[in-house]
C-alpha atoms as a PDB file:
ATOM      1  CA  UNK A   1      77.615 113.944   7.330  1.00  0.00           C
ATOM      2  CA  UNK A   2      81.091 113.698   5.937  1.00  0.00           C
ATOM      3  CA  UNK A   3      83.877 114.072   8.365  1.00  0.00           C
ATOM      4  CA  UNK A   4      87.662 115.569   8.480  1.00  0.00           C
ATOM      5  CA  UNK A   5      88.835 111.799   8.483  1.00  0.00           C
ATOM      6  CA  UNK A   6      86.780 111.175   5.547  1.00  0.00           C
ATOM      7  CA  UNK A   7      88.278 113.817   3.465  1.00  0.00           C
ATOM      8  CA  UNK A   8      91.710 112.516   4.641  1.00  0.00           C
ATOM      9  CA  UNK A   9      90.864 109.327   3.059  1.00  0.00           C
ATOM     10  CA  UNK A  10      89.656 110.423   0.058  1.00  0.00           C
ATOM     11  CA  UNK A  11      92.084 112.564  -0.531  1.00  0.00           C
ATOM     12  CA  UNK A  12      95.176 110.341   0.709  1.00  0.00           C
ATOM     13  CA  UNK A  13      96.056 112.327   3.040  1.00  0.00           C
ATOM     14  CA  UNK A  14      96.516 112.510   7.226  1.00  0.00           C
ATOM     15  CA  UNK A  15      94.080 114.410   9.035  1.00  0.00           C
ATOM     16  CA  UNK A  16      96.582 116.876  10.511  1.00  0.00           C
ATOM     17  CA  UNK A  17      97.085 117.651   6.669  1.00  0.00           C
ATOM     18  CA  UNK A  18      93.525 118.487   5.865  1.00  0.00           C
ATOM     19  CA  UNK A  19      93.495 120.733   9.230  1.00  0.00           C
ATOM     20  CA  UNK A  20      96.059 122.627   8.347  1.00  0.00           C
ATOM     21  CA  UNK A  21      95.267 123.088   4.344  1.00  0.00           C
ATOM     22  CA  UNK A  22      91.587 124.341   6.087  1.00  0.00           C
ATOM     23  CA  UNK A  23      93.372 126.869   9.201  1.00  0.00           C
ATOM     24  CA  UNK A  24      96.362 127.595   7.760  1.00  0.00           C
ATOM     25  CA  UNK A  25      96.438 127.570   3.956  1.00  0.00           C
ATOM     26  CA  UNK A  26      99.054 129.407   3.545  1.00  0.00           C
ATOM     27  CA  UNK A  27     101.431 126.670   5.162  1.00  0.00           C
ATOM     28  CA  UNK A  28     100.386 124.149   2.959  1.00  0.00           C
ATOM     29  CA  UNK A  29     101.987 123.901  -0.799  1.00  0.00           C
ATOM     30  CA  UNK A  30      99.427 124.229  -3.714  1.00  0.00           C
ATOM     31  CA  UNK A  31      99.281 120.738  -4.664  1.00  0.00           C
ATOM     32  CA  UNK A  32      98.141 119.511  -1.548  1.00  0.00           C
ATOM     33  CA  UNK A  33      95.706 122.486  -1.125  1.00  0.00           C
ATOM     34  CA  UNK A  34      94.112 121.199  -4.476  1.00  0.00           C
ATOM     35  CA  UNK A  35      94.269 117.632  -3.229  1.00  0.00           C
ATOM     36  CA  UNK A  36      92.464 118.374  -0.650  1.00  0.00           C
ATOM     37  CA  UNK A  37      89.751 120.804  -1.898  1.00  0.00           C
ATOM     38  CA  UNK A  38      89.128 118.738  -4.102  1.00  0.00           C
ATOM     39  CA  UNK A  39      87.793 115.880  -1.987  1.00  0.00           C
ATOM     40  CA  UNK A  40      85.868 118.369   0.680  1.00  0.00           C
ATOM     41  CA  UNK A  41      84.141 119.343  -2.998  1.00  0.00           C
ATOM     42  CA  UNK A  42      83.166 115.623  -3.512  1.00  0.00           C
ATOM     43  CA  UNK A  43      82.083 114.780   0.011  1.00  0.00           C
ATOM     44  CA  UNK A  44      80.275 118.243  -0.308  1.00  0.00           C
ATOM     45  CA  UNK A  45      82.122 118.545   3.208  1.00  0.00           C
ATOM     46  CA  UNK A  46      81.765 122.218   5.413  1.00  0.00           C
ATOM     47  CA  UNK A  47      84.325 122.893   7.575  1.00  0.00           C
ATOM     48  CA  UNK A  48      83.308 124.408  10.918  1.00  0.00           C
ATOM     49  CA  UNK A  49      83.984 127.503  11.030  1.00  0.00           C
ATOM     50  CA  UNK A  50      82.371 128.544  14.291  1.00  0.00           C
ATOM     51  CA  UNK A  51      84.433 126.290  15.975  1.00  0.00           C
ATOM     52  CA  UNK A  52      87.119 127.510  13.890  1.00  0.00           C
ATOM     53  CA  UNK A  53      86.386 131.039  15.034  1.00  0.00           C
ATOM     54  CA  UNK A  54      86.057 129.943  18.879  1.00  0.00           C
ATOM     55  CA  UNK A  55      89.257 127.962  19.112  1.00  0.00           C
ATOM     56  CA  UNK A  56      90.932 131.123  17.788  1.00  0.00           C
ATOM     57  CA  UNK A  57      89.061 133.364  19.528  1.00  0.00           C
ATOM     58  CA  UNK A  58      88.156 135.120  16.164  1.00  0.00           C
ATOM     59  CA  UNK A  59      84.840 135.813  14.624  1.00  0.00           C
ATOM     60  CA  UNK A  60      85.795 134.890  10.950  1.00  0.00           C
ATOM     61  CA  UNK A  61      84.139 138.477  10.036  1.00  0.00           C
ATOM     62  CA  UNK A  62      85.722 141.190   7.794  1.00  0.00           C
ATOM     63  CA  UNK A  63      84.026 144.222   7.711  1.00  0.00           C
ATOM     64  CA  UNK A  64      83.867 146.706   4.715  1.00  0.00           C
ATOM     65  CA  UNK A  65      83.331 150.050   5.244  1.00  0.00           C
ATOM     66  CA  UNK A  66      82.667 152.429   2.049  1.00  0.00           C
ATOM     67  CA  UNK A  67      83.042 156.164   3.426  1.00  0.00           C
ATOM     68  CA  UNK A  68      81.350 157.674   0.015  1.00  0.00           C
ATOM     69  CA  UNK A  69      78.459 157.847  -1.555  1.00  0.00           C
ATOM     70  CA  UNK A  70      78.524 154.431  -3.820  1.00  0.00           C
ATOM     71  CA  UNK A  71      76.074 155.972  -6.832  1.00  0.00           C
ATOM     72  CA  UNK A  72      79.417 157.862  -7.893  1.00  0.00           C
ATOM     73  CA  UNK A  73      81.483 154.730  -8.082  1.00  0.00           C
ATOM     74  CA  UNK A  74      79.241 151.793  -9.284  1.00  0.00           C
ATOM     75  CA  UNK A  75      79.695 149.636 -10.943  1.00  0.00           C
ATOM     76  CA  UNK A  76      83.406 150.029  -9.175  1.00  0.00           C
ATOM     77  CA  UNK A  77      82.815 149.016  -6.010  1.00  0.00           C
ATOM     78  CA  UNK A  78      81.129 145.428  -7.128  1.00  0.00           C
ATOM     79  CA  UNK A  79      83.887 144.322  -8.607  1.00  0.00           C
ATOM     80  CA  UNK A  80      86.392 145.315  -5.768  1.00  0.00           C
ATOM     81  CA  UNK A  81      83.529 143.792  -3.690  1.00  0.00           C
ATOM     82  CA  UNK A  82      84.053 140.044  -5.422  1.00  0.00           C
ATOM     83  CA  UNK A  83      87.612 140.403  -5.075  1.00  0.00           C
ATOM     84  CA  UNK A  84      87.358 140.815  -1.582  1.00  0.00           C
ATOM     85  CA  UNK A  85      84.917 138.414  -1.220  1.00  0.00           C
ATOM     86  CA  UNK A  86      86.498 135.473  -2.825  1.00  0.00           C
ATOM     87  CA  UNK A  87      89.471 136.026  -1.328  1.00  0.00           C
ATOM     88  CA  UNK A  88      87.896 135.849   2.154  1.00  0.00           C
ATOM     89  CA  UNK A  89      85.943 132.242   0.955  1.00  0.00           C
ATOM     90  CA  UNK A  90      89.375 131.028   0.638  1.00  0.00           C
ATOM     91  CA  UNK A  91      90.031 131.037   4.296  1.00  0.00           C
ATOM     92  CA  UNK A  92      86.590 130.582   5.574  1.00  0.00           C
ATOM     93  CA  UNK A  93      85.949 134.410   6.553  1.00  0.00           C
ATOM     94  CA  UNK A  94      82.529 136.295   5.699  1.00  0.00           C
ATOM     95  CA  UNK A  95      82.124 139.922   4.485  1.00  0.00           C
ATOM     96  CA  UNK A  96      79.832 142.472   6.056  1.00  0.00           C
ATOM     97  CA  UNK A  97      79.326 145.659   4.195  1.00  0.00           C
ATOM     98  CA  UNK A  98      79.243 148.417   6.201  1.00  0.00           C
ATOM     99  CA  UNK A  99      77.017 151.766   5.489  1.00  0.00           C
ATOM    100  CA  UNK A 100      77.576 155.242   8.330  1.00  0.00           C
ATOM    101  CA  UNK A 101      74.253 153.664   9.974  1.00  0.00           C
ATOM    102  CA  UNK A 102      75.650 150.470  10.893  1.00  0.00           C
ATOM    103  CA  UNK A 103      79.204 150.970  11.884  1.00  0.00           C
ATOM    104  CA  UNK A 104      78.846 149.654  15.669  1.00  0.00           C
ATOM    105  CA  UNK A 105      76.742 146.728  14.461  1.00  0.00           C
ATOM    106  CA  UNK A 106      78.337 143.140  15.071  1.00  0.00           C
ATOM    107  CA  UNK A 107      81.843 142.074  16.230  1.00  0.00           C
ATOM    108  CA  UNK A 108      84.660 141.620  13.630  1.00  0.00           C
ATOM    109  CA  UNK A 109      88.401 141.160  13.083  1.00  0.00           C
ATOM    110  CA  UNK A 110      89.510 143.748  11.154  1.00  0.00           C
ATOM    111  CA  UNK A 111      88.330 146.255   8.462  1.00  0.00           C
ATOM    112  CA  UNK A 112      88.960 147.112   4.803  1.00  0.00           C
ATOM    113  CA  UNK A 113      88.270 150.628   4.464  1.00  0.00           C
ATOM    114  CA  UNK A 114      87.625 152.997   1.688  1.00  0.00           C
ATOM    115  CA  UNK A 115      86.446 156.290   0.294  1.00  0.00           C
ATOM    116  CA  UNK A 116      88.586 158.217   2.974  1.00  0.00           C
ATOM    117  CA  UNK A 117      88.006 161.729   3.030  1.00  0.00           C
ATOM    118  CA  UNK A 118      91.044 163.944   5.476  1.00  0.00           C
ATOM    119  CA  UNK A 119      88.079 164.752   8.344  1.00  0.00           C
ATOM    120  CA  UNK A 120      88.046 160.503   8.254  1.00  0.00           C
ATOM    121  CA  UNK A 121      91.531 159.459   9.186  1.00  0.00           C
ATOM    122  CA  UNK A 122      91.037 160.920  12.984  1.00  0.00           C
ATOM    123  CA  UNK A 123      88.393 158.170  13.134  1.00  0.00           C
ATOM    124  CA  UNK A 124      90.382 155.747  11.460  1.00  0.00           C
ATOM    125  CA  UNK A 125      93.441 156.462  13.687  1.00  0.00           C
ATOM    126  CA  UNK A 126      91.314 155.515  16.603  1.00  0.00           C
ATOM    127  CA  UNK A 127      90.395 152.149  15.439  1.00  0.00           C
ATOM    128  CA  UNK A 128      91.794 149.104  18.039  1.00  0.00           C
ATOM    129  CA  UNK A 129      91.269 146.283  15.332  1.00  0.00           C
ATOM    130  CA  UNK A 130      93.611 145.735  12.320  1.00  0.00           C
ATOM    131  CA  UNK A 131      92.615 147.555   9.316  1.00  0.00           C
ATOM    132  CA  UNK A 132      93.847 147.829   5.606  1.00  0.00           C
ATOM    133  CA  UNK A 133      92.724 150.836   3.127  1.00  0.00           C
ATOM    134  CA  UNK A 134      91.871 150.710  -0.253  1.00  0.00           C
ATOM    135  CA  UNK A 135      93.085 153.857  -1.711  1.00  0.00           C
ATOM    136  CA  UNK A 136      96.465 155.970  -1.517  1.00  0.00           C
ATOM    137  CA  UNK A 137      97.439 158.125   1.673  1.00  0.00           C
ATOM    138  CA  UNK A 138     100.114 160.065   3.002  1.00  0.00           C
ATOM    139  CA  UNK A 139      99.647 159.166   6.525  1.00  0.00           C
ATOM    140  CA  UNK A 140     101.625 155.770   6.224  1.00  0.00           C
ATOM    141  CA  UNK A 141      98.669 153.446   6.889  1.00  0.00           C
ATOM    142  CA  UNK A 142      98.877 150.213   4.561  1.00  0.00           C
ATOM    143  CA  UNK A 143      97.509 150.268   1.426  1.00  0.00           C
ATOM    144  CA  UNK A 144      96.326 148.685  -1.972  1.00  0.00           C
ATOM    145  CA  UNK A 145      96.011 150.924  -4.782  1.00  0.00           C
ATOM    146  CA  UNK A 146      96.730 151.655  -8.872  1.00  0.00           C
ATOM    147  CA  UNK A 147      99.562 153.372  -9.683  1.00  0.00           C
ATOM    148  CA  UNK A 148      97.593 156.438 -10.591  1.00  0.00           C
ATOM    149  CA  UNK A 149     100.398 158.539 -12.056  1.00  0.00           C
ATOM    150  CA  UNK A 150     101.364 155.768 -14.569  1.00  0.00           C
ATOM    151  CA  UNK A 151      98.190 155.366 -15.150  1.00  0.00           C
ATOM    152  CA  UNK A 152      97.342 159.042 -16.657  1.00  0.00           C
ATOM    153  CA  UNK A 153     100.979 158.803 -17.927  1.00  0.00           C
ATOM    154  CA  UNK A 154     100.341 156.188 -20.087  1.00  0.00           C
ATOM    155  CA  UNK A 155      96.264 158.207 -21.590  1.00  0.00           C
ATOM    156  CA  UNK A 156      98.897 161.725 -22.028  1.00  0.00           C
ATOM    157  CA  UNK A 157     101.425 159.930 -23.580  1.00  0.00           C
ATOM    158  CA  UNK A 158      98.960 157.705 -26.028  1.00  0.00           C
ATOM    159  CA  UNK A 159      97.208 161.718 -26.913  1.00  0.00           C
ATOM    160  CA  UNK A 160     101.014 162.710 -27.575  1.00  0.00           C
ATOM    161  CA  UNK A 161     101.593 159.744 -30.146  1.00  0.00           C
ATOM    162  CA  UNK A 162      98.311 160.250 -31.406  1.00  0.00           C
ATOM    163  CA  UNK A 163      99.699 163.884 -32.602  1.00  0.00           C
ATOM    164  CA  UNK A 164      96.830 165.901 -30.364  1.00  0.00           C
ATOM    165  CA  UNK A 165      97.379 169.314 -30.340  1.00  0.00           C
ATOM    166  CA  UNK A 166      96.068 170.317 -27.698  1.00  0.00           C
ATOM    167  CA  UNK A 167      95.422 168.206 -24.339  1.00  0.00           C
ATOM    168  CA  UNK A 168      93.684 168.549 -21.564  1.00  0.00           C
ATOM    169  CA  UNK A 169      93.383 167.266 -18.198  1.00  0.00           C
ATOM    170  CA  UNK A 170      89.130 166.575 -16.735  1.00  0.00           C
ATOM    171  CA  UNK A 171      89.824 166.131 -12.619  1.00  0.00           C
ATOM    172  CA  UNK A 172      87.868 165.132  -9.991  1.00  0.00           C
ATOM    173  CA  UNK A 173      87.341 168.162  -7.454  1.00  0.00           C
ATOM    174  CA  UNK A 174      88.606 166.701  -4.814  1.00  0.00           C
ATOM    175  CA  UNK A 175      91.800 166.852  -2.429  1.00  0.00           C
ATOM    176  CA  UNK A 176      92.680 163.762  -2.161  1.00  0.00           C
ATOM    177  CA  UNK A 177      95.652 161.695  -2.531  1.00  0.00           C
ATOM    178  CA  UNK A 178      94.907 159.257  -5.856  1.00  0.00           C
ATOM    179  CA  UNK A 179      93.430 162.373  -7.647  1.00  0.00           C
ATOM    180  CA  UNK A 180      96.552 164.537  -7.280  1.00  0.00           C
ATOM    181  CA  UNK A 181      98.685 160.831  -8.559  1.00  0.00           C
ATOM    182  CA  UNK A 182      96.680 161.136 -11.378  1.00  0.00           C
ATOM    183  CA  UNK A 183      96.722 165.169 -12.058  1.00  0.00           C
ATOM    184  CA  UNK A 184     100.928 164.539 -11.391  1.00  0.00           C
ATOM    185  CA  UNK A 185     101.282 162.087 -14.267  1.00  0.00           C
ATOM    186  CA  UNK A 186      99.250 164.408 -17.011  1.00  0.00           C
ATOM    187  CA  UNK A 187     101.549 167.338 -15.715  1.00  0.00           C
ATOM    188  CA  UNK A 188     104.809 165.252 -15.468  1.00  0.00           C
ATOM    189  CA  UNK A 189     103.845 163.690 -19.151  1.00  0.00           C
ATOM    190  CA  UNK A 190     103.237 167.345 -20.546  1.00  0.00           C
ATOM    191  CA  UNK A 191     106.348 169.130 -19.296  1.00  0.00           C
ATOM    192  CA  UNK A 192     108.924 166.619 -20.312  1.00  0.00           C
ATOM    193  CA  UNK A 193     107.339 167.695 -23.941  1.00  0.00           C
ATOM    194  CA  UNK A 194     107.518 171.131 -23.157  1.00  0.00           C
ATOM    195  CA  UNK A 195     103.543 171.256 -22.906  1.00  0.00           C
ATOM    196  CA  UNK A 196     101.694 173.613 -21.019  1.00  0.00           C
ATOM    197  CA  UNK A 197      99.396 171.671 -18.757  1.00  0.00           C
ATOM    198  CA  UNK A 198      95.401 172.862 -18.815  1.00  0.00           C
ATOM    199  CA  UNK A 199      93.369 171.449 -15.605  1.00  0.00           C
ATOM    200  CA  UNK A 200      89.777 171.280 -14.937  1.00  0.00           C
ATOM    201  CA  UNK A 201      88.079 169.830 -12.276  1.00  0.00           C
ATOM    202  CA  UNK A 202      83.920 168.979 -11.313  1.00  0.00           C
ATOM    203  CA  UNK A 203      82.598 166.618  -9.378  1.00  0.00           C
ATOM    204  CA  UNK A 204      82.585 163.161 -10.271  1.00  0.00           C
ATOM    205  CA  UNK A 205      79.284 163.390 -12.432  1.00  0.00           C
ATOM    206  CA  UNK A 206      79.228 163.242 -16.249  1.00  0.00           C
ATOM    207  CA  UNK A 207      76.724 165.997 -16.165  1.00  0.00           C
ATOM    208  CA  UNK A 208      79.026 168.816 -14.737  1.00  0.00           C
ATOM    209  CA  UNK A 209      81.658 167.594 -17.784  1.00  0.00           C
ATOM    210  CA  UNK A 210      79.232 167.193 -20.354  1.00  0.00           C
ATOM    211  CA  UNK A 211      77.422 171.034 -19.032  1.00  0.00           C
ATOM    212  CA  UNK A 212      81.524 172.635 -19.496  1.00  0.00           C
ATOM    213  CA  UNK A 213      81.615 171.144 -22.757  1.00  0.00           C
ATOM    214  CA  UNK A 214      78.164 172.479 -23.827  1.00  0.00           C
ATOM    215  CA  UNK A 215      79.478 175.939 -22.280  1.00  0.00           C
ATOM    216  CA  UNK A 216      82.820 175.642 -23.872  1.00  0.00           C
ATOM    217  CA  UNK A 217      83.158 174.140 -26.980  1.00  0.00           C
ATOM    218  CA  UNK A 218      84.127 177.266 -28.530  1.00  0.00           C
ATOM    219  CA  UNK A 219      87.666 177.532 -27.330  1.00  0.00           C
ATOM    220  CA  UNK A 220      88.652 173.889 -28.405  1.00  0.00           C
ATOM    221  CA  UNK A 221      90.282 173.387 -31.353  1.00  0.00           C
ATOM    222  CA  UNK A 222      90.324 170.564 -33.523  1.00  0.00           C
ATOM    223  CA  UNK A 223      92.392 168.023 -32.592  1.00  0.00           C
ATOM    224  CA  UNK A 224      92.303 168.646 -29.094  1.00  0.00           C
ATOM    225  CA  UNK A 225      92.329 165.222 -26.644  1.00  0.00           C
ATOM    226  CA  UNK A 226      91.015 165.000 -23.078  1.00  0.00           C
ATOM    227  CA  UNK A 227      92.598 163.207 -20.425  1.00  0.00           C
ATOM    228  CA  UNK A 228      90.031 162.140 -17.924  1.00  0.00           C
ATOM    229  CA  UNK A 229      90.030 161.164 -14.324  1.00  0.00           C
ATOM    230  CA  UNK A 230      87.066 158.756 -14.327  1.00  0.00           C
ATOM    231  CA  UNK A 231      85.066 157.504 -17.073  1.00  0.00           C
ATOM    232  CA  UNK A 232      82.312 158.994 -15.421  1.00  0.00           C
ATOM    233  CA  UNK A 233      83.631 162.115 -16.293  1.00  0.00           C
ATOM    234  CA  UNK A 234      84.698 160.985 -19.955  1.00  0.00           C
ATOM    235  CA  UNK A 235      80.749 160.174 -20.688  1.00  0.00           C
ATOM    236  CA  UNK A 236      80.199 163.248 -20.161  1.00  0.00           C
ATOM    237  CA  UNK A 237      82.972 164.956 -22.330  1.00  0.00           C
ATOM    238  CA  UNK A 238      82.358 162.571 -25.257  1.00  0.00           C
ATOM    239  CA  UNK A 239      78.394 163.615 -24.746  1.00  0.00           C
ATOM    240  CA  UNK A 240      79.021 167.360 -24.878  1.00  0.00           C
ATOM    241  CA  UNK A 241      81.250 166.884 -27.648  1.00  0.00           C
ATOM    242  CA  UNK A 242      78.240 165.367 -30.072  1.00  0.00           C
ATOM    243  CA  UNK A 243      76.344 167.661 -28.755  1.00  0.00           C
ATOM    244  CA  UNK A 244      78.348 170.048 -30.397  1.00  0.00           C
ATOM    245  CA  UNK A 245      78.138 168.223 -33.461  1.00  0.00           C
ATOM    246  CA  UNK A 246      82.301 167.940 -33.215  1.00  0.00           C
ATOM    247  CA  UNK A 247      83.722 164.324 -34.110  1.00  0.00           C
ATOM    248  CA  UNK A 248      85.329 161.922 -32.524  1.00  0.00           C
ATOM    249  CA  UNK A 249      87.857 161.010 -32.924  1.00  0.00           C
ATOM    250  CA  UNK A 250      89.052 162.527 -36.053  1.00  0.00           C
ATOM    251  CA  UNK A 251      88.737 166.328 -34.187  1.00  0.00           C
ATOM    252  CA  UNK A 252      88.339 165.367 -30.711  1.00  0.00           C
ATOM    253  CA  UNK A 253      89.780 162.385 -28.489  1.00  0.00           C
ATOM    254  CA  UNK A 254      88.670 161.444 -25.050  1.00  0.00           C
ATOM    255  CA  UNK A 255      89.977 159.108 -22.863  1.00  0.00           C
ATOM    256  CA  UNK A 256      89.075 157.728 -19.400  1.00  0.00           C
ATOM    257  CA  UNK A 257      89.981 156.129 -16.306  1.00  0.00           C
ATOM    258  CA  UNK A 258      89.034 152.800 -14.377  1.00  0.00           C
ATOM    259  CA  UNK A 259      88.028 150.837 -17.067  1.00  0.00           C
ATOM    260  CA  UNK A 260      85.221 149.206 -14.926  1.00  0.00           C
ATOM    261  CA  UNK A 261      81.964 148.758 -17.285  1.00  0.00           C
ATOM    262  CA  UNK A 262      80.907 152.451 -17.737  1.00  0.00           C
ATOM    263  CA  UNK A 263      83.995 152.602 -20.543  1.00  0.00           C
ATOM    264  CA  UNK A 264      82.010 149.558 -22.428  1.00  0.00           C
ATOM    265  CA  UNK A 265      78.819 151.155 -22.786  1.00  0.00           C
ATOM    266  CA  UNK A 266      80.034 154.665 -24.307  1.00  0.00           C
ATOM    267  CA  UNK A 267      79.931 155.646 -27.318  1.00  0.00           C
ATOM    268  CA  UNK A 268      82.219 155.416 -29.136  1.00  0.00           C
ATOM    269  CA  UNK A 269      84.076 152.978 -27.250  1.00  0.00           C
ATOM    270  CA  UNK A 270      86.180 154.632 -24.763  1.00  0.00           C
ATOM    271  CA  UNK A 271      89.748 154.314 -24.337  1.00  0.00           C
ATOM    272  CA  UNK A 272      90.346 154.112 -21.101  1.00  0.00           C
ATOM    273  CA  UNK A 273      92.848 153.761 -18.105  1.00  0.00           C
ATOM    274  CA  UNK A 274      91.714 149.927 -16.676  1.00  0.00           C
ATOM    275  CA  UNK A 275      92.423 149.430 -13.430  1.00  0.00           C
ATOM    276  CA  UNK A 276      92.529 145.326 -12.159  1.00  0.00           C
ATOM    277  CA  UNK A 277      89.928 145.866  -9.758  1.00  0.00           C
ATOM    278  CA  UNK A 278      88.945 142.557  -8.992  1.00  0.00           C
ATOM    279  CA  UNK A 279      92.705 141.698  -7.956  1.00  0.00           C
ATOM    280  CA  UNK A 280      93.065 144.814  -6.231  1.00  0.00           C
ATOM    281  CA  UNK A 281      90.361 143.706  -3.831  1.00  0.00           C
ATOM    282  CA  UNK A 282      91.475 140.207  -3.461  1.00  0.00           C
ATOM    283  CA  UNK A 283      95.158 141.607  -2.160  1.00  0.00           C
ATOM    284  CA  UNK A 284      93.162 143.941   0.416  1.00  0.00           C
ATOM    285  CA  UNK A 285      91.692 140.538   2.064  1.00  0.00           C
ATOM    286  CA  UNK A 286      95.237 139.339   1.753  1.00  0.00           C
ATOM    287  CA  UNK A 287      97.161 141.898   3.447  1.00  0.00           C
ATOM    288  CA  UNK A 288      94.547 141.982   6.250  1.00  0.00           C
ATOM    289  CA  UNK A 289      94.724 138.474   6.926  1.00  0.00           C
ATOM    290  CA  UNK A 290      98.131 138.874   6.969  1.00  0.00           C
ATOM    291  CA  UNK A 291      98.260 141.495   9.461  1.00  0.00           C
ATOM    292  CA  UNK A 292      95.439 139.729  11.592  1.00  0.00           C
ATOM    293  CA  UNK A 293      97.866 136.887  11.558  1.00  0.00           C
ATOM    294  CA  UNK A 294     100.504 138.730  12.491  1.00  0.00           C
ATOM    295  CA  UNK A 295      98.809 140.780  15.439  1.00  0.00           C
ATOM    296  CA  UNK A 296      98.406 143.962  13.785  1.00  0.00           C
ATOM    297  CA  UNK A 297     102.067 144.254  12.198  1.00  0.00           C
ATOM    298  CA  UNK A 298     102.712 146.782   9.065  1.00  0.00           C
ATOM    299  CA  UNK A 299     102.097 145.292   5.541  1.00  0.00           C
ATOM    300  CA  UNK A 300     103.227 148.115   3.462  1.00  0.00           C
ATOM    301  CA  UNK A 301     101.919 149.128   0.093  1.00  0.00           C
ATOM    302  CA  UNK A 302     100.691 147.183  -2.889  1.00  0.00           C
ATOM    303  CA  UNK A 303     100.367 149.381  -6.130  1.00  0.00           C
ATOM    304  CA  UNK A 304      98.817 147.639  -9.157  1.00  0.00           C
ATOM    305  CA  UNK A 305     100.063 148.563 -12.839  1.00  0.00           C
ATOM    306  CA  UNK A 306      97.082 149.918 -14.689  1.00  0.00           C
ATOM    307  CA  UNK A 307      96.739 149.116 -18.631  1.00  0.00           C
ATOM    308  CA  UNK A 308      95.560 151.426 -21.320  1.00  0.00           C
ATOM    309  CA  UNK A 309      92.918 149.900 -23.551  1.00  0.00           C
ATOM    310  CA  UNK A 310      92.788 151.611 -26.635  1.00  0.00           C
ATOM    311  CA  UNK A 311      89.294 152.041 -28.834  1.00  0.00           C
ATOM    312  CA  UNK A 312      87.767 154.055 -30.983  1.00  0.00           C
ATOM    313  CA  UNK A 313      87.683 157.248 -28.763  1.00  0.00           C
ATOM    314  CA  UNK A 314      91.189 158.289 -29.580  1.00  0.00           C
ATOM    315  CA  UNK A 315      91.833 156.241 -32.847  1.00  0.00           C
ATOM    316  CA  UNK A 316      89.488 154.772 -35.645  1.00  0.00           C
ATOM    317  CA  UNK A 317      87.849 151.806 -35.365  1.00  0.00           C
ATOM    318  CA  UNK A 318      89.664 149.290 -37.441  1.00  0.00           C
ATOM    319  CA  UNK A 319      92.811 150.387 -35.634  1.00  0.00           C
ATOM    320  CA  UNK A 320      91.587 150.034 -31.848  1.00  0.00           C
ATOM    321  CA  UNK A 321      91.641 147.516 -29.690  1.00  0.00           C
ATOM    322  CA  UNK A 322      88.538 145.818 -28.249  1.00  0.00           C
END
């Protein structure tokens, strides 16, 4: 088997170098890291990372904990899943997902956590290890999120260029912090055009959007957009919509939020709100690590910039973007 002095010498390098580019990374510049990496690739060398985890008196386990049901965000959660994931390969750390039956299963040192409902955070307050949460909230634990009021800042403002009449906001029903981000940048949007803001909110299921549409129709006129909180939700709207026989996007526009698969696979294409997912998750692992490393000490907040991708929901084709 290949040893640590071996990958010195392939890579040129002193021992105490390749030690500290595999414990502590983050002291070591990039072109040594590559150096390196590259040589433990070629001597298909492991570093031992139960020994790793004993001399530091760490387990080199993350644990995950989703605190909602997952068939309401997939495919959502896989991505934010690989982000996490290959950010925790990096530094020679493993991932356990963590369902409500198996919370007290295994040791760890620290926890991502999302899906945080307000009867949660008591729990969460109580935890002794360091923890990170994906997902806004206003209790001043450290964060990663989108910038959810940009985000349906930029869909209302792209319905307002598009010259919609009429537009209208599709929530999630739920009381929680990124959901009233998102409701504050469709309101914020509308009044500084001296628009009157029209809300609705179901449960994050395209049937209950597509069902109001169905139920609806009738008091939509043409040319009326709708601003959605998920593109869960969106599916449904743009469903009820044809339904209706009413087209889009010459009468009707519709656009979503997350940008995460379920926008590819509408029709038509959905404009959506894409939020960087995969580097969301990554920065999670990051700012735990961080805080592991630095014995449980605030990180903050990290909000991502969303980006509106533009199809043929809300424009015609041969002017959208892919």
């Amino acid at each position: 088997m290949p040893t640590l002095s071996d990958v010195a010498k392939k890579a040129n390098v002193s021992k105490m170098t390749v030690s500290r580019v595999i414990n502590h990374p983050e002291k070591v510049t990039d072109e040594l890291k590559e150096l390196v990496f590259k040589a433990m690739k070629e001597l298909n060398y492991k570093p031992n990372v139960a020994a790793k985890a004993l001399a530091n008196n760490r387990t080199q386990v993350i644990k995950f904990f989703i605190l909602e049901e997952i068939d309401t965000t997939e495919p959502y959660y896989m991505n934010l899943l690989m982000g996490i994931s290959k950010e925790l390969d990096k530094h020679q750390y493993s991932l356990q997902l963590v369902t409500e039956n198996s919370f007290d299963v295994g040791q760890s040192d620290g926890y991502i956590i999302t899906g945080m409902r307000d009867d949660d955070y008591e729990w969460i307050d109580g935890l002794e290890k360091p923890f990170v949460l994906f997902g806004e909230n206003r209790y001043g634990y450290d964060f990663v999120d989108t910038n959810n009021a940009n985000g349906t800042k930029l869909s209302t403002q792209h319905a307002i260029d598009n010259q919609f009449d009429q537009i209208v906001f599709i929530g999630m029903d739920v009381k929680e912090p990124f959901e009233y981000s998102r409701e504050a940048g469709y309101i914020n949007t509308m009044q500084k055009y001296q628009r009157v803001p029209e809300i609705y909110r179901f449960k994050n299921r395209s049937r209950y959007s597509y069902q109001f549409i169905v139920n609806e129709f009738h008091q939509f006129k043409k040319k009326t957009a709708f601003v959605c909180s998920s593109d869960r939700l969106a599916i449904g709207i743009q469903r009820g919509i044809l339904e209706m026989e009413g087209q889009i996007p010459e009468e009707f526009g519709v656009i979503g939020f997350d940008g995460v698969f379920l926008d590819q696979i509408a029709y038509p294409r959905l404009t959506t709100v894409k939020q960087h997912v995969i580097e969301m998750g990554a920065a999670c692992a990051k700012m735990l690590l961080n805080k592991i490393k630095q014995q449980g000490a605030p990180q903050g907040n990290q909000l991502f910039e969303p980006e509106l991708i533009i199809r043929s929901s809300t424009v015609r084709k041969e002017n959208s973007k892919k």
